[in-house]
Protein backbone atom coordinates (compact mmCIF):
# COMPACT_ATOMS: atom_id res chain seq x y z
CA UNK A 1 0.00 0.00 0.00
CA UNK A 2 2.95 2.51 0.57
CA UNK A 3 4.30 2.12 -3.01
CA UNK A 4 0.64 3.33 -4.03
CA UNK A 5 0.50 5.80 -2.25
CA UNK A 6 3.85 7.18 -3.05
CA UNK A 7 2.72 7.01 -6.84
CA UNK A 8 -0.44 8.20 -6.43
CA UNK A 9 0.94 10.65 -4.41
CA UNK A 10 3.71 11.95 -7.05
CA UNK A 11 1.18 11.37 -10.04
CA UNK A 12 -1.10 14.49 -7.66
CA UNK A 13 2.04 16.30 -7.68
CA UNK A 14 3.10 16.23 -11.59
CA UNK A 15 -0.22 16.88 -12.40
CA UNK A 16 -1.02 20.14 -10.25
CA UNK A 17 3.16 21.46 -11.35
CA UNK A 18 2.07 21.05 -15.39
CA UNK A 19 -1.53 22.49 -14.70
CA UNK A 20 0.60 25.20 -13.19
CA UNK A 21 2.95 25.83 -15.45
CA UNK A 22 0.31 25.60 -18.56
CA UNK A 23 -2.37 28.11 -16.24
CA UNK A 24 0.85 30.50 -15.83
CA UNK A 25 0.71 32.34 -19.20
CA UNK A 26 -2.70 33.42 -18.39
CA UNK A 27 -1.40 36.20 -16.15
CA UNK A 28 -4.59 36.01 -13.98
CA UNK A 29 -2.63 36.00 -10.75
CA UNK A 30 -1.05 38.71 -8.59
CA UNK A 31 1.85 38.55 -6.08
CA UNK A 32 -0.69 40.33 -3.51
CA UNK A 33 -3.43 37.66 -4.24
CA UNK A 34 -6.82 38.31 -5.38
CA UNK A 35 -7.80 41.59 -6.05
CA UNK A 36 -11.04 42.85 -4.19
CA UNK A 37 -9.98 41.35 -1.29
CA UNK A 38 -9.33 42.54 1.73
CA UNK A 39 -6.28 42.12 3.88
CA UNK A 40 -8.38 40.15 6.72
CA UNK A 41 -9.52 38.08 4.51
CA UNK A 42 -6.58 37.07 2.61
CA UNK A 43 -5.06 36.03 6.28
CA UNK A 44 -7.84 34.62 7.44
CA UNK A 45 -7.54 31.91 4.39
CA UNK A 46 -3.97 31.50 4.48
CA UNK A 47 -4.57 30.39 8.52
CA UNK A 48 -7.44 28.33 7.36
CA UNK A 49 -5.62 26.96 4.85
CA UNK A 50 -2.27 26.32 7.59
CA UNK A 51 -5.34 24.65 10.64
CA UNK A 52 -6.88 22.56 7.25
CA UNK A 53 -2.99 20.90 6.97
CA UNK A 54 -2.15 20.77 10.60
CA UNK A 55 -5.75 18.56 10.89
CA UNK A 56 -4.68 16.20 7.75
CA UNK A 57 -1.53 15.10 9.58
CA UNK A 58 -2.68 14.52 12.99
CA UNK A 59 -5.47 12.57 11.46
CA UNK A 60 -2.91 10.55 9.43
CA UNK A 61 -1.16 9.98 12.71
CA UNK A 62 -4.24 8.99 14.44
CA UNK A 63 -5.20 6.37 11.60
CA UNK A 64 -1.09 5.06 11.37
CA UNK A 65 -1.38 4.63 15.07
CA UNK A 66 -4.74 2.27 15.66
CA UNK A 67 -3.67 0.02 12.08
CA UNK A 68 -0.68 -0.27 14.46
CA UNK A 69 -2.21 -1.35 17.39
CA UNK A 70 -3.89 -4.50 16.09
CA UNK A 71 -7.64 -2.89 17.41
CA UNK A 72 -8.64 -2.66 13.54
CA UNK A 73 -7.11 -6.22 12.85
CA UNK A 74 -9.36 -7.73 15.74
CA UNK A 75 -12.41 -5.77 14.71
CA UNK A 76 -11.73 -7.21 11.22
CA UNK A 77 -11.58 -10.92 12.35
CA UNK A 78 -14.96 -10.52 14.52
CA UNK A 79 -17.10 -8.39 12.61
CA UNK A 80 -16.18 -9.16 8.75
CA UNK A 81 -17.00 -12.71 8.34
């Protein structure tokens, strides 16, 4: 399952960098962000976006540690027959 994920993973990543790059020439985008915005609300996504990351990983690590416990292997053997 790791080596999928790792590919999958990198596949995400090539993808979004050529979307990028091709999106780029449009010149849509600003240094300062999106204009008609204010200055609140351009922190107020860039913290939203930071909590939104922080929660992924300590979910991740929440998941990594009960598959290593053995409580999802039991609940497997009684309740999936």
């Amino acid at each position: 399952m790791s080596a999928l994920g790792t590919a999958s993973s990198l596949l995400y990543v090539f993808i979004a960098l050529i979307l990028g790059l091709i999106y780029s020439g449009n010149r849509l985008g600003t240094v300062g962000g999106r204009a008609g915005s204010s200055t609140s609300e351009k922190i107020f996504g860039i913290f939203s976006s930071l909590g939104n990351i922080a929660f992924a990983f300590g979910a991740a690590a929440g998941l990594a540690e009960r598959a290593g416990c053995g409580g999802w292997a039991l609940y497997a053997r009684v309740w999936l027959r």
